[in-house]
Each structure stands twice: as C-alpha cells, then as structure tokens.
C-alpha atoms as a PDB file:
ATOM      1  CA  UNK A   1       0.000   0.000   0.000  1.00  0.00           C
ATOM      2  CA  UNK A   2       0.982   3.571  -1.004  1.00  0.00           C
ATOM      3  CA  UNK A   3       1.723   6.067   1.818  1.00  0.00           C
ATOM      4  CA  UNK A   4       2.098   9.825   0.779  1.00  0.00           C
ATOM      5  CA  UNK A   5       4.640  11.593   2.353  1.00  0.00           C
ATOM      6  CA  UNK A   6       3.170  13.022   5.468  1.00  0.00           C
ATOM      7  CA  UNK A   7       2.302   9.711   6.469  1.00  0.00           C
ATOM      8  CA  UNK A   8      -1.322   9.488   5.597  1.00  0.00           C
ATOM      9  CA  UNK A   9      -2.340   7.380   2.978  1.00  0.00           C
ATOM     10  CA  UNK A  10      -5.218   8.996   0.442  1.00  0.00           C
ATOM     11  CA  UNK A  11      -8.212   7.115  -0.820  1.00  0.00           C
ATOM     12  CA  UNK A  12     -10.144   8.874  -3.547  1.00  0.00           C
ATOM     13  CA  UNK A  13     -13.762   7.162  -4.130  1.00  0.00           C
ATOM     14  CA  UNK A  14     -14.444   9.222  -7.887  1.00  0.00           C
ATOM     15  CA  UNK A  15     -17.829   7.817  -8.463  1.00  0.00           C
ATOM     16  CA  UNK A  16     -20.384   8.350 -11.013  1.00  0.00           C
ATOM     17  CA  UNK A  17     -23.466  10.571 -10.077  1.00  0.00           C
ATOM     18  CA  UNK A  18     -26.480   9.496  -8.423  1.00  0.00           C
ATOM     19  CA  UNK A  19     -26.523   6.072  -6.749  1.00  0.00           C
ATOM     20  CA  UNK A  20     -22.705   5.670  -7.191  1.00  0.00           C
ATOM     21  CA  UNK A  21     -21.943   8.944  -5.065  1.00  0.00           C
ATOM     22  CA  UNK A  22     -24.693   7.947  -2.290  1.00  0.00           C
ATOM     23  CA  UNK A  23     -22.641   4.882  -1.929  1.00  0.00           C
ATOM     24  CA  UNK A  24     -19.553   6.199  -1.651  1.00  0.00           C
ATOM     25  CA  UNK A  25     -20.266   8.985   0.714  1.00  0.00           C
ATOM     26  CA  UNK A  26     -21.633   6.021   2.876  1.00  0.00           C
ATOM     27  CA  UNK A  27     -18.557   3.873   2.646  1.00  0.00           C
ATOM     28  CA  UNK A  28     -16.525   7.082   3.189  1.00  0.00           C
ATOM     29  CA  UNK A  29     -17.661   7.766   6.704  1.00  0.00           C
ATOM     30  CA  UNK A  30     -16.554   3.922   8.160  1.00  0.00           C
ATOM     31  CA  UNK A  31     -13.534   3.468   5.584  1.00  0.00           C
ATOM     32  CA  UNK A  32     -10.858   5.276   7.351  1.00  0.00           C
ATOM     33  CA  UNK A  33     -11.065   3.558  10.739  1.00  0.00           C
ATOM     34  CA  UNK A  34     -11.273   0.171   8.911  1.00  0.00           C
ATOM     35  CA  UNK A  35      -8.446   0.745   7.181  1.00  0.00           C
ATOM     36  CA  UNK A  36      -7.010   1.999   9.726  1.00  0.00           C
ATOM     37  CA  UNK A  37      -7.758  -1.121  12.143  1.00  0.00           C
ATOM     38  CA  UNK A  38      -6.025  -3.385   9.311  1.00  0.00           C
ATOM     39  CA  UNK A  39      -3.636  -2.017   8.505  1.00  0.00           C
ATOM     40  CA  UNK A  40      -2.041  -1.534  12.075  1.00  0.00           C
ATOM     41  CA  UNK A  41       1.331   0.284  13.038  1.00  0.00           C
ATOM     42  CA  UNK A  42      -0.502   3.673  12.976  1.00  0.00           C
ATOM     43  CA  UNK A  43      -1.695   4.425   9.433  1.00  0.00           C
ATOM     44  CA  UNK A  44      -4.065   6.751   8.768  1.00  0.00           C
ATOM     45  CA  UNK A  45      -6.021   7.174   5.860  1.00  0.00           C
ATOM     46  CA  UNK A  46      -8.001  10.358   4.239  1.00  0.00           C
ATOM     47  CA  UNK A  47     -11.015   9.239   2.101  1.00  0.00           C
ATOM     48  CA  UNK A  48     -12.146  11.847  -0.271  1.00  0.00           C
ATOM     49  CA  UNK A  49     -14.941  11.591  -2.360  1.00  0.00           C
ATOM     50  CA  UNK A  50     -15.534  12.964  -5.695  1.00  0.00           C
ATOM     51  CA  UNK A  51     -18.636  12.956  -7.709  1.00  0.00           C
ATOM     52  CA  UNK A  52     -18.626  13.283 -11.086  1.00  0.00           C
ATOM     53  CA  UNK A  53     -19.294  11.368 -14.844  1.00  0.00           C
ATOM     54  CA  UNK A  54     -16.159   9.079 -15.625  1.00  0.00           C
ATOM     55  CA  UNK A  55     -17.372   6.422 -17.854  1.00  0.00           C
ATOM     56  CA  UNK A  56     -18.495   6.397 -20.971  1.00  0.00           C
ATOM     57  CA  UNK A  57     -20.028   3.586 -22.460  1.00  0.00           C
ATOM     58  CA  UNK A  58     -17.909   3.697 -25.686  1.00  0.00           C
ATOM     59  CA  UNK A  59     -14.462   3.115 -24.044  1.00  0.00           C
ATOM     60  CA  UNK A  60     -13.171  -0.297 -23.188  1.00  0.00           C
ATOM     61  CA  UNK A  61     -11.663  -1.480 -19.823  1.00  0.00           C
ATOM     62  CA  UNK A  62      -7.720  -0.573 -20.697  1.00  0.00           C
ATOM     63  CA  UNK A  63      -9.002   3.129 -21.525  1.00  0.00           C
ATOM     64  CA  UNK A  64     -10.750   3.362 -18.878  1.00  0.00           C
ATOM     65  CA  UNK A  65      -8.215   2.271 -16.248  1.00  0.00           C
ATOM     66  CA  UNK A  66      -5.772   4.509 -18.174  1.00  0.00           C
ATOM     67  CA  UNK A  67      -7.998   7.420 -17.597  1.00  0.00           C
ATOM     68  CA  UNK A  68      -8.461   6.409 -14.101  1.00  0.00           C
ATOM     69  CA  UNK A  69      -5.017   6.423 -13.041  1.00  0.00           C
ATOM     70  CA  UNK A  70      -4.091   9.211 -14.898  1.00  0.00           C
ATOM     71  CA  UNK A  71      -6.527  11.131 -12.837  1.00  0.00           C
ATOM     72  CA  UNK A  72      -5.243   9.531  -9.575  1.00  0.00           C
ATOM     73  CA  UNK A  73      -1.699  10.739 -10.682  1.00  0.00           C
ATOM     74  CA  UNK A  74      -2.800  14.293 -11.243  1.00  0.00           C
ATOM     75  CA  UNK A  75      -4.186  14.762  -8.053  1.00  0.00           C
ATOM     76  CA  UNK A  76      -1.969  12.983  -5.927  1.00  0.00           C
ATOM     77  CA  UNK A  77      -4.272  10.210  -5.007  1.00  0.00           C
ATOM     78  CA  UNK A  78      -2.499   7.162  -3.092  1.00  0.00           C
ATOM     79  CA  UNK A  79      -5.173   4.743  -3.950  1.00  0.00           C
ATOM     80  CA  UNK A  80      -8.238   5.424  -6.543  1.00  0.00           C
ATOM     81  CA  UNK A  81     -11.790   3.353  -6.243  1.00  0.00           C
ATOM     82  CA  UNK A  82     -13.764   3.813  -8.954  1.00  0.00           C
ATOM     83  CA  UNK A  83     -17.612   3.356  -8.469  1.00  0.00           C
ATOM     84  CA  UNK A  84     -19.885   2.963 -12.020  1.00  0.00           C
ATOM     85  CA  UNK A  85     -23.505   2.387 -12.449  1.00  0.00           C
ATOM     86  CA  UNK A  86     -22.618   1.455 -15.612  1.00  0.00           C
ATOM     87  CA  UNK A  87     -22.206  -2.157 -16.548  1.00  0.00           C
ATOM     88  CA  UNK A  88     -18.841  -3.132 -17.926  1.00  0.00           C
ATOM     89  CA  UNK A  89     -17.974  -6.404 -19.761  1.00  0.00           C
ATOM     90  CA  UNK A  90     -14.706  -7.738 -20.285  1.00  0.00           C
ATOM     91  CA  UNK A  91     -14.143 -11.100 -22.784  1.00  0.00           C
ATOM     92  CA  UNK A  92     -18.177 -10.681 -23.342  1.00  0.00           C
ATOM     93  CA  UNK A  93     -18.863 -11.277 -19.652  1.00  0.00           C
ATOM     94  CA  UNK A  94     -20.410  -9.193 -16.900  1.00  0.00           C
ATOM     95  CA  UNK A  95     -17.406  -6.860 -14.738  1.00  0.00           C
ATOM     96  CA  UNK A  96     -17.774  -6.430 -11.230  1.00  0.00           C
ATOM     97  CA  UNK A  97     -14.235  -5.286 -10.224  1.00  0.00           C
ATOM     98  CA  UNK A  98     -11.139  -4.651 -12.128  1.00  0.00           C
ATOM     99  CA  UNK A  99      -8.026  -4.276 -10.049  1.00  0.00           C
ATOM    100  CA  UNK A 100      -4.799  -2.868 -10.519  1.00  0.00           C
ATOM    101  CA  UNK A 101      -2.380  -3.587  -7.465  1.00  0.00           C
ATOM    102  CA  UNK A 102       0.368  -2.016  -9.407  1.00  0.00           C
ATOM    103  CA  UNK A 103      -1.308   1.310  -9.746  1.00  0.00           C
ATOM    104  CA  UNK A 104      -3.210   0.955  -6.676  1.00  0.00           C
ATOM    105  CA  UNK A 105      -6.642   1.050  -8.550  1.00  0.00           C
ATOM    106  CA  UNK A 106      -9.829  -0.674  -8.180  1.00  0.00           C
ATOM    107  CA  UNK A 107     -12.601  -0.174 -10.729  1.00  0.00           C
ATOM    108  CA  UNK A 108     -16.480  -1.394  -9.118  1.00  0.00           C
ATOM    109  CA  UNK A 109     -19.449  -1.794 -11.698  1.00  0.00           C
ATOM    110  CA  UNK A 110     -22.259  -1.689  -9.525  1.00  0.00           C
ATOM    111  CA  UNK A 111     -25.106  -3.084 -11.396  1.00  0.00           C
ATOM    112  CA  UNK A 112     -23.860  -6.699 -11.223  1.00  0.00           C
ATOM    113  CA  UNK A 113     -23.790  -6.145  -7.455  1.00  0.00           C
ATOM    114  CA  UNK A 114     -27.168  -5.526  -7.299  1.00  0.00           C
ATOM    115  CA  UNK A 115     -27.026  -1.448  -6.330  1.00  0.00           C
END
C-alpha cells in the first residue's frame, strides 16, 4: 500500500453521479477507521470523495483504467476506487471489479452487485 509523504495514505472514491456517489459517501464515513484497524502500526487514511461522470459507455476497460489512473496521478491520489452504475464487460462477460495492485486502482461496476 501507497503512503504519501506526510504519512497518511489517500483514498479517492471518484464515483459516477447518483446512486454511485450515495454509496460512496456512505462507505466514506466507516472506511478510514477500517483501514485503519487493518492495517495496524498507525496508518491513517483520508477518504475523499468525488462525484462526477467518468465512464463512458464507448471506451473499453484498458481506456478506462488509463484514464483512471491518470486522474489519480494528477491529483496525488495514493489509492483510486472507482464506483460505475454502468455495466462493464470484459471477454463478453459481466465486470464487477477490475483491479490494478500495481497502480493501486480498483474499478467497481455496480449493477452486477445488485445497487
């Protein structure tokens, strides 16, 4: 896991409008302290959360992710979560989650979850 500099590690939840924003303003009020209890040795963690349109249903996963980080990069973000009501495929079948452990990225479609 990523730490910035000044020892707190930041979590960006950029979710779509609507239902995608309503969920991550939820998960942002317990995320911190559950990271926090996981992680151990006195981390703390910063969850931001940032509503606006990222998808497009046109683009395909690799763009996407691209776009994704690159948007984490510009604004410093130690870890990005990506929240879509969109429904992504990948090989013809249904996305839930794309990760990126490398880039520290995590891309959710929410309507195979059921949201």
């Amino acid at each position: 896991m990523r730490v910035s500099s000044q020892g707190v590690t930041v979590v960006a939840l950029l979710a779509d409008p609507d239902a995608p924003t309503d969920i991550a303003q939820r998960i942002a009020r317990i995320l911190p302290a559950r990271l926090a209890d996981k992680s151990g040795q006195g981390r703390r963690f910063d969850v931001e959360v940032v509503s606006e349109p990222f998808t497009s249903g046109a683009e395909d996963l690799p763009t996407l992710m691209r776009r994704i980080m690159d948007r984490g990069r510009a604004e410093n973000w130690d870890i990005v979560i990506a929240l879509t009501d969109l429904p992504l495929l990948s090989h013809g079948r249904k996305l839930v989650v794309d990760l990126s452990h490398e880039h520290g990225l995590a891309l959710l479609s929410l309507p195979p979850l059921g949201a």
